[in-house]
Structures are given as C-alpha cells and as structure tokens.
Protein backbone atom coordinates (compact mmCIF):
# COMPACT_ATOMS: atom_id res chain seq x y z
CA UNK A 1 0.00 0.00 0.00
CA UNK A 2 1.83 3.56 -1.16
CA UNK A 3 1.34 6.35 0.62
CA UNK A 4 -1.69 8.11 -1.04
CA UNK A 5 -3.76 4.62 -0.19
CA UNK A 6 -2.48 5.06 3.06
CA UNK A 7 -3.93 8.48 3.31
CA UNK A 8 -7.13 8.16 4.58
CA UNK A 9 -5.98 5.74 7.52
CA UNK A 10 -3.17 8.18 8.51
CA UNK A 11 -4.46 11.33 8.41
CA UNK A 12 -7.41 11.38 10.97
CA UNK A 13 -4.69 9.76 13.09
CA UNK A 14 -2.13 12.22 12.69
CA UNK A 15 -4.06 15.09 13.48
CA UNK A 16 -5.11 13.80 16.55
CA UNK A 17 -1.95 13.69 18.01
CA UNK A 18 -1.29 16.57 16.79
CA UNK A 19 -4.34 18.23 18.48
CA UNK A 20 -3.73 16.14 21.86
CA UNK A 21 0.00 17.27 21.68
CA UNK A 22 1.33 13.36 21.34
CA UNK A 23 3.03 14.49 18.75
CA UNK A 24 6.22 16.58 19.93
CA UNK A 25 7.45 19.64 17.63
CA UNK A 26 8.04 23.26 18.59
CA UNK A 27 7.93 26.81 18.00
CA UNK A 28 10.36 27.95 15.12
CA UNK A 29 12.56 29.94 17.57
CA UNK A 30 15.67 28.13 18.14
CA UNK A 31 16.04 29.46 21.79
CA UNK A 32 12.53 27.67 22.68
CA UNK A 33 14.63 24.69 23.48
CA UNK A 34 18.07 23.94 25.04
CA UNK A 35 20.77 26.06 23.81
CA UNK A 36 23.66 24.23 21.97
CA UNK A 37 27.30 24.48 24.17
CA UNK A 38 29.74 26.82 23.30
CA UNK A 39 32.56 23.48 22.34
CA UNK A 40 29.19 22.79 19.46
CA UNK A 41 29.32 25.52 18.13
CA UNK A 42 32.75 26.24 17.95
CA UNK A 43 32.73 23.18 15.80
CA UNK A 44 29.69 23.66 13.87
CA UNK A 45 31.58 27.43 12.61
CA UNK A 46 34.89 25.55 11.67
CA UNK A 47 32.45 22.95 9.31
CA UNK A 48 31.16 26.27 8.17
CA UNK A 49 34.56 27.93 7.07
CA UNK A 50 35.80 24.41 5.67
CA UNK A 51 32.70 24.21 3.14
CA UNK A 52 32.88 27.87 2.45
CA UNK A 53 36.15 26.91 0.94
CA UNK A 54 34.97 24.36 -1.53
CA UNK A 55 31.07 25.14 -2.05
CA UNK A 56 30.80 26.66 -5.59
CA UNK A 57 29.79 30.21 -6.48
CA UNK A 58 29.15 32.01 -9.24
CA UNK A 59 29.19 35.22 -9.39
CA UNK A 60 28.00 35.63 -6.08
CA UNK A 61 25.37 32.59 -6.42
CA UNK A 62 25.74 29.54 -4.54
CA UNK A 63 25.50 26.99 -7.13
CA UNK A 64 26.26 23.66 -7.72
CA UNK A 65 28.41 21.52 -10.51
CA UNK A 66 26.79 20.86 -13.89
CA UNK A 67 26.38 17.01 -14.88
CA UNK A 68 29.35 18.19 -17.11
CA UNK A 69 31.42 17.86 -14.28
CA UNK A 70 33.14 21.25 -15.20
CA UNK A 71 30.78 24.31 -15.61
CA UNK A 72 28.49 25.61 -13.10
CA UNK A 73 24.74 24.60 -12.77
CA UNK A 74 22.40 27.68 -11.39
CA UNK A 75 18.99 25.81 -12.69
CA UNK A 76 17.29 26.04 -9.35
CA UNK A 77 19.54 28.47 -7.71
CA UNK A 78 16.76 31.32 -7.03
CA UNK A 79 14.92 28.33 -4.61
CA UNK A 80 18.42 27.40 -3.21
CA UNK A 81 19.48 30.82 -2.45
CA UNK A 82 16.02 32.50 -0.76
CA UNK A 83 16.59 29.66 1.21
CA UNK A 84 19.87 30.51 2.22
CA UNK A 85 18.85 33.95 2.61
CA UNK A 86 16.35 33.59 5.04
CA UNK A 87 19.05 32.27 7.13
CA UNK A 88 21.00 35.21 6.83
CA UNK A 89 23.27 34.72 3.63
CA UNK A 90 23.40 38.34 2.45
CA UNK A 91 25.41 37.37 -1.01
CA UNK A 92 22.18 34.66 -1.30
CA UNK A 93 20.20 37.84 -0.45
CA UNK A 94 21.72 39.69 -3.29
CA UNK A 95 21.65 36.79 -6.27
CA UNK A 96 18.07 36.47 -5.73
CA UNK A 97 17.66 40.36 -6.16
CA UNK A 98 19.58 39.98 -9.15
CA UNK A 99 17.93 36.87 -10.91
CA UNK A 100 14.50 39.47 -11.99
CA UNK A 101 14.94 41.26 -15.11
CA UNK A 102 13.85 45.19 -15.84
CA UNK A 103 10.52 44.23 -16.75
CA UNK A 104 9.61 42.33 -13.24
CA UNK A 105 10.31 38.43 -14.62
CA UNK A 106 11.96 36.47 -12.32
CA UNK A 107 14.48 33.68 -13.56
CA UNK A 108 15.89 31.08 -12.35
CA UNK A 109 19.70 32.81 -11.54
CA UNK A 110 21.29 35.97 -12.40
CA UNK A 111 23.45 34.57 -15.50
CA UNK A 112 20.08 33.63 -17.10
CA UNK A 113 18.23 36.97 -17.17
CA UNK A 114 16.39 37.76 -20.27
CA UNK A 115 17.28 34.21 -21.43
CA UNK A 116 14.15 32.59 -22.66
CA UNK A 117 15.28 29.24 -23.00
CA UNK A 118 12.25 26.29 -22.36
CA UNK A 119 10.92 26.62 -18.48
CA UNK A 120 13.06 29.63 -18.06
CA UNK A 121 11.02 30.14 -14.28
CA UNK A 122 8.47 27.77 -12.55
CA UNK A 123 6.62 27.28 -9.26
CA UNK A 124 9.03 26.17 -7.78
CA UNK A 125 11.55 28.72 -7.58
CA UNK A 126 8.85 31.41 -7.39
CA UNK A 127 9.55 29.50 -3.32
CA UNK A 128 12.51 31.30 -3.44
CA UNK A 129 11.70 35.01 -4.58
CA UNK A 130 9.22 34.49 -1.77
CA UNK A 131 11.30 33.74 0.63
CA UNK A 132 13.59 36.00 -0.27
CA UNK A 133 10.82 39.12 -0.13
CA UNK A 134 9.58 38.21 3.21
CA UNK A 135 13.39 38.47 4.07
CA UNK A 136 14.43 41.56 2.60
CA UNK A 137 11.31 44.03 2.75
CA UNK A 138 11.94 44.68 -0.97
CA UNK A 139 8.74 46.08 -1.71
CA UNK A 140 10.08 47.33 -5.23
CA UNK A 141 11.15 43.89 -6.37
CA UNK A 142 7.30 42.58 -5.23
CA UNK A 143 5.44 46.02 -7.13
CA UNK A 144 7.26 45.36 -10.38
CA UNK A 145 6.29 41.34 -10.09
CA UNK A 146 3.00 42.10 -9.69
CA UNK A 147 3.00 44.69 -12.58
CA UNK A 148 4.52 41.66 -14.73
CA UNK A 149 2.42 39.09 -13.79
CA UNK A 150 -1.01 41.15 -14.40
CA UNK A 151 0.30 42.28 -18.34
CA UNK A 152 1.47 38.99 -18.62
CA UNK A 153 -1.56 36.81 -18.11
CA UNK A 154 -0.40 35.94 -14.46
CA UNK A 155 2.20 33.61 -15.67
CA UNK A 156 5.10 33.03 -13.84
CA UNK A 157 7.15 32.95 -17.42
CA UNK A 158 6.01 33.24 -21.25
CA UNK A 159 7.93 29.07 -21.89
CA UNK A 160 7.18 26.88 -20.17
CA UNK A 161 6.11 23.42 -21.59
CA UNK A 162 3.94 21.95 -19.03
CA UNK A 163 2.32 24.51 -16.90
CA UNK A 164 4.87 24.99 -13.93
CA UNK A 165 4.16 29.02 -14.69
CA UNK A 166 0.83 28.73 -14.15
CA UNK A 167 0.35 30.06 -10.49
CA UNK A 168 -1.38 27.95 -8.26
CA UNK A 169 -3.85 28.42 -5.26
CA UNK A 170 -0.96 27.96 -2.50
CA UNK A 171 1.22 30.38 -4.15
CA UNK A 172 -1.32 32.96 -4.35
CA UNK A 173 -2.08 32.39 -1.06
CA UNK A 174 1.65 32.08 0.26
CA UNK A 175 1.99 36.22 -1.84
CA UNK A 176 -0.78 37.24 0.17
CA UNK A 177 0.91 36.82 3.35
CA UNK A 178 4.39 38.40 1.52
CA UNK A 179 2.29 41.47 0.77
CA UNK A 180 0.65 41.54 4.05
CA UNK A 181 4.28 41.73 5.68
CA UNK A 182 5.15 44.20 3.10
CA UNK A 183 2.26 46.32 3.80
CA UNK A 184 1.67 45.74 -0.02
CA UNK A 185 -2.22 45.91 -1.30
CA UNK A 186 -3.22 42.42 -2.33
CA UNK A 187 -5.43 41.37 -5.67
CA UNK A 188 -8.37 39.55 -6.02
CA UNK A 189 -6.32 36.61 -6.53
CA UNK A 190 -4.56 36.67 -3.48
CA UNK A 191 -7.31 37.12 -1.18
CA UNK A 192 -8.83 33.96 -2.79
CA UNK A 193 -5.57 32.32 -2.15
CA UNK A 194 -4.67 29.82 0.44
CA UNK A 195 -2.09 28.95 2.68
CA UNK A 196 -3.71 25.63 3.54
CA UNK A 197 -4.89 24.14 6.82
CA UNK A 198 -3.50 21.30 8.80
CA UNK A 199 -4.90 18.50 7.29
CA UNK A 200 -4.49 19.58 3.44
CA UNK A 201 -0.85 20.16 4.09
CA UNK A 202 -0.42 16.76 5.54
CA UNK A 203 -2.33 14.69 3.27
CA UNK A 204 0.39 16.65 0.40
CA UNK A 205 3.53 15.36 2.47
CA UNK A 206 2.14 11.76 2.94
CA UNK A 207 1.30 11.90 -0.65
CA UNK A 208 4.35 13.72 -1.76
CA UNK A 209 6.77 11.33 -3.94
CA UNK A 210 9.83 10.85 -1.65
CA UNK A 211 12.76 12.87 -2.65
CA UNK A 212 12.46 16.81 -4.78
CA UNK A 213 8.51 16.37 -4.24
CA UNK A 214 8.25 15.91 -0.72
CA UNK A 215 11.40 18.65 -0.53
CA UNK A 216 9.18 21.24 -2.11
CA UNK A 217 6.47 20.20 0.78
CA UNK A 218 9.27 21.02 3.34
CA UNK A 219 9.85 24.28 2.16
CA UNK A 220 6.50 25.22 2.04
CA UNK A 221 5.97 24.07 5.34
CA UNK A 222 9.29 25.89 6.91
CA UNK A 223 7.87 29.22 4.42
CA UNK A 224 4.30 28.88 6.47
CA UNK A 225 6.27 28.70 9.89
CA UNK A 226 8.50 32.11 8.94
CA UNK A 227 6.14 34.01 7.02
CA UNK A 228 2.57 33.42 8.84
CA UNK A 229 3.78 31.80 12.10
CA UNK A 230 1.83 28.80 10.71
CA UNK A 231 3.28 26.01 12.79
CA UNK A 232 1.80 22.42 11.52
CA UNK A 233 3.10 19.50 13.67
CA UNK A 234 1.25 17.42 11.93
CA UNK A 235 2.64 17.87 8.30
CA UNK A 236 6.32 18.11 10.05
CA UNK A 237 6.32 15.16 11.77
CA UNK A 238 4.76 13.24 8.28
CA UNK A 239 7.84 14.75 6.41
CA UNK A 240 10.24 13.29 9.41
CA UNK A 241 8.39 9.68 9.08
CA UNK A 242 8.72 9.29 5.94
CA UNK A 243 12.54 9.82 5.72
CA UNK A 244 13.45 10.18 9.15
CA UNK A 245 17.39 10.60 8.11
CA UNK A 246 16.66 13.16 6.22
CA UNK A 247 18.67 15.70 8.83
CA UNK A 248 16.43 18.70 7.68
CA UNK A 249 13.04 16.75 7.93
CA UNK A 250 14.80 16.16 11.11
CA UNK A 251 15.44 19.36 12.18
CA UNK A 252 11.88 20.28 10.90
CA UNK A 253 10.24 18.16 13.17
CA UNK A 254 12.18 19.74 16.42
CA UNK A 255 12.88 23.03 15.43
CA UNK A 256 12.31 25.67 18.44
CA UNK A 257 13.06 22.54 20.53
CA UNK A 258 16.08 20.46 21.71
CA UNK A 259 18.23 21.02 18.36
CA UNK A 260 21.31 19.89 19.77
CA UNK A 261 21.04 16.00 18.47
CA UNK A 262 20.98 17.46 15.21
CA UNK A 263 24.14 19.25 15.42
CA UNK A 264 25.75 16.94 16.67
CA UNK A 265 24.66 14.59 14.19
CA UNK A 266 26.12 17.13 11.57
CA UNK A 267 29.48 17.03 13.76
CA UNK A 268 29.38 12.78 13.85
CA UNK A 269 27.49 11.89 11.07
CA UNK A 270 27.00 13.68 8.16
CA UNK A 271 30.15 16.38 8.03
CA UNK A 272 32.55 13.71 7.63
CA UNK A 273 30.59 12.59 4.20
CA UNK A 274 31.33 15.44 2.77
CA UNK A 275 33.93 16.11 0.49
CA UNK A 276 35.42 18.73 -1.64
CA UNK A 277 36.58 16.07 -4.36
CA UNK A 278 32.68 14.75 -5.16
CA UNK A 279 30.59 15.96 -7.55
CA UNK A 280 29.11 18.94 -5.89
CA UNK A 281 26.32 18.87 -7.37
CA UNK A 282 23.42 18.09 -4.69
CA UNK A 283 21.17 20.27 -2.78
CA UNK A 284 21.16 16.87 -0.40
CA UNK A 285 18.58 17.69 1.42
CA UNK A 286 15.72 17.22 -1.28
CA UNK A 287 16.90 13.83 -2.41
CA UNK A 288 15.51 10.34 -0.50
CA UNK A 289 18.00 9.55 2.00
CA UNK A 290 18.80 6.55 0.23
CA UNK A 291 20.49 7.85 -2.13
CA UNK A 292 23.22 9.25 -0.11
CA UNK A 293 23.46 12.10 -1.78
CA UNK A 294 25.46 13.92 0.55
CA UNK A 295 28.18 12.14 -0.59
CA UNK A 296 27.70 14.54 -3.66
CA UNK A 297 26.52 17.58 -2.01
CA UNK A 298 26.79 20.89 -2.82
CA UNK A 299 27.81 22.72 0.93
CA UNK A 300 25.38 25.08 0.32
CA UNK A 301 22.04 23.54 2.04
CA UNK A 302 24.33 22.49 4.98
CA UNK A 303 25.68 26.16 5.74
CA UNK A 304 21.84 26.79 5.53
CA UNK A 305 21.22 24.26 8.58
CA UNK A 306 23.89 25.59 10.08
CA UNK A 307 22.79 29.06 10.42
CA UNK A 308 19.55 28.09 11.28
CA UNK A 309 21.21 26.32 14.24
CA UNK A 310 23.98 28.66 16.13
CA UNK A 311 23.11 32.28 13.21
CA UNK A 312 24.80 33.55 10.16
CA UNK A 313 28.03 34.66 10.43
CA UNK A 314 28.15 38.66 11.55
C-alpha cells in the first residue's frame, strides 16, 4: 500500500496527536529549546569555514556543478538561495535580487536573465523570490512582479512546456501573506488564495513522492512557519516519518526545541561525508535519504542548517 492509499488511515490519526499534543514539535525559535554548548558551536563554525572553501559560487550565487562535471549549474539556484537567505546569507540575499529582469520576470539565476530558454522560471523557484521578499522588505522587487504578472496573463514565465508558470492556489495564497508583511495591497487573486490548513498540508507530504517532491512540501511548510507563524506539527512530523534521516526533515520536526542532536549529528554523522573532491552537485537535502546524496553535495544547504542552528556569520 503507497502512501496516497495510506492516506485516509493516517491522516485522521495524525491530526489527533497533533491536536492532543502526542506528537512533539516546537515553536520555530531556536532558543525555545536547550541552547547548543559553546565546544558545538565552535565546531559547527569551523564545518562552516571548511565548506565555504569548496562550495561553488558564481558570481556571487551559490550553485552547484553541472552534470558536465566542469561548468556551473544555477537551474534552481533562485529556490536554493532564498533559502539561504532567510538564514541570513546576504550574497544569497543579493543573487536572488539579481535573478529578476527590468521588466519584473523572475528567472531562475542571475546569469540567465532575459534568457528565454524552455521553463526559463516555474513554481518552484517562485519559493525562493518568496522567501527571499519576506526576508528583505523589498517592496520594489514585489510592485514590479506584480506589474509583470497582471500584463502577462499571471504567468510566472512566457515558456514553459507543461504549466509549472501557471500560479497555483498555495502560491497565491503564500503572496498574500508576503504582501501583508510588506504592507503591499493584495489582488483579487490573493485574497482567494490559500495557505492551507493542517490536514491539506499533511495529506500533500504523505502523498508527496519521496525525494524533490516531498522537498518542495518542506519548504513550504518551513515558508508557512517564517512568514505566517503557521506552525503544523502534523505535516512536520509526516515529512520526518517518511525519511526520518533526512537531517532537515529532522530538524523540521524539532525546530524551536532540543536542536542539539541534530548538530551533533552534523558534527558525527554527516560532516565527515562530505567532500570537496565529489561531484558537488546536490542540494542533499531534497533527495531520499537513500540515495546518499550527501556524498555529492553541494555545501550550500548544509551552511543553511547551520545558520539556522547557532546564526549567520556577523
């Protein structure tokens, strides 16, 4: 039985533990739960310098190696670094900012504005300029977006081949709480947006494919927590069941709590996979655990958990 069979036995289940409080999970403030000791987080900010060495940029864009094996692949860098901005990467900050052209498109990294190759945006990264608005205030980045997507249809890009432009109920509802927080007036289509409730949001992570799929779930769950101080236990702890060594699902699922297991299991576990000489070419955190992809990873998503565990660098 897969998981979407699976759904309706799970679900009424999960949310009541959720509501009775079985299930454990906390606030998204890091200081809710025991602070990590000073000897963790000395070593957690050497692991940070040592992949800072190695981790590709370009051009101020964390990015990752092309299947080439020699250029550099920035194909889902906006999502990769609004991620990494919310956690206080200002360069991240800045290559976001930089991947929307003059007329208010958004693309998918800085080196490919005004390129209109096939699926030159999606849903997907639009995740990322989100993130990165909440984060930065920029109210003129959001305003010209806007002015885009109404003369353009409201499509997310003009080339896409299968609809991943097309802008769907969550992400109008995940702008409306942007332009809330911007103090930005909101359209028609926002206010008929929606965030989700509880039990939507966890029947999509138990149906969720494991791996990119049920990645995009746990971004959209950690964007709820930021942006709307939307908490859902529920939908964490499905994303933490069904790959439970998946170190951000991990994290997920405790965050605002007792965090120190999980640096430490960066420290034991997971730090001394990593190496400069692999491929470099895996966010590893939205690949099934089974695939050990950190053994290819890119640095990047790891000095994102990082920061989110002892704060960006100053």
């Amino acid at each position: 039985m897969n998981f979407i069979s699976k759904l309706s036995v799970l679900l009424p289940a999960i949310i009541g533990l959720a509501v009775t409080g079985v299930i454990t999970t906390c606030s998204a403030d890091k200081k809710g739960g025991p602070a990590i000791d000073d000897s963790t987080t000395t070593q957690l900010k050497a692991i940070r310098r040592n992949i800072r060495e190695w981790a590709l940029v370009d051009d101020g864009t964390a990015a990752k190696r092309h299947h080439d094996g020699v250029s550099y692949d920035t194909g889902d860098a906006v999502l990769f670094n609004g991620l990494l901005c919310t956690s206080g990467e200002a360069a991240a900050c800045d290559s976001v900012r930089r991947s929307q052209s003059t007329t208010g498109q958004w693309f998918r990294s800085p080196s490919q504005v005004d390129t209109f190759d096939q699926n030159s945006f999606s849903r997907d990264m639009s995740l990322g300029v989100l993130a990165y608005l909440y984060t930065s205030r920029d109210k003129n980045a959001a305003t010209n977006w806007l002015l885009y997507l109404s003369a353009n249809d409201y499509q997310l890009c003009p080339n896409d081949t299968d609809g991943r432009c097309s802008i769907s109920p969550t992400i109008w509802g995940l702008m409306a709480a942007v332009w809330r927080e911007l103090d930005l007036p909101l359209i028609n289509k926002m206010k008929y947006g929606t965030i989700g409730d509880e039990s939507a949001i966890t029947a999509q992570a138990i149906a969720a494919p494991l791996g990119y799929a049920l990645h995009l779930q746990s971004v959209q769950v950690y964007l709820r927590d930021i942006i709307s101080g939307t908490k859902l236990p529920a939908a964490r702890s499905v994303l933490f069941d069904r790959d439970p060594d998946n170190i951000w699902f991990a994290y997920l699922r405790m965050q605002g709590g007792d965090i120190r297991p999980i640096a430490d299991k960066i420290i034991t576990d997971y730090y001394p996979r990593l190496d400069p000489n692999s491929k470099l070419n895996q966010w590893s955190f939205e690949r099934d655990s089974k695939e050990l992809a950190v053994l290819n990873s890119m640095g990047h998503e790891f000095i994102f958990l990082i920061n989110l565990l002892i704060g960006a660098e100053k």
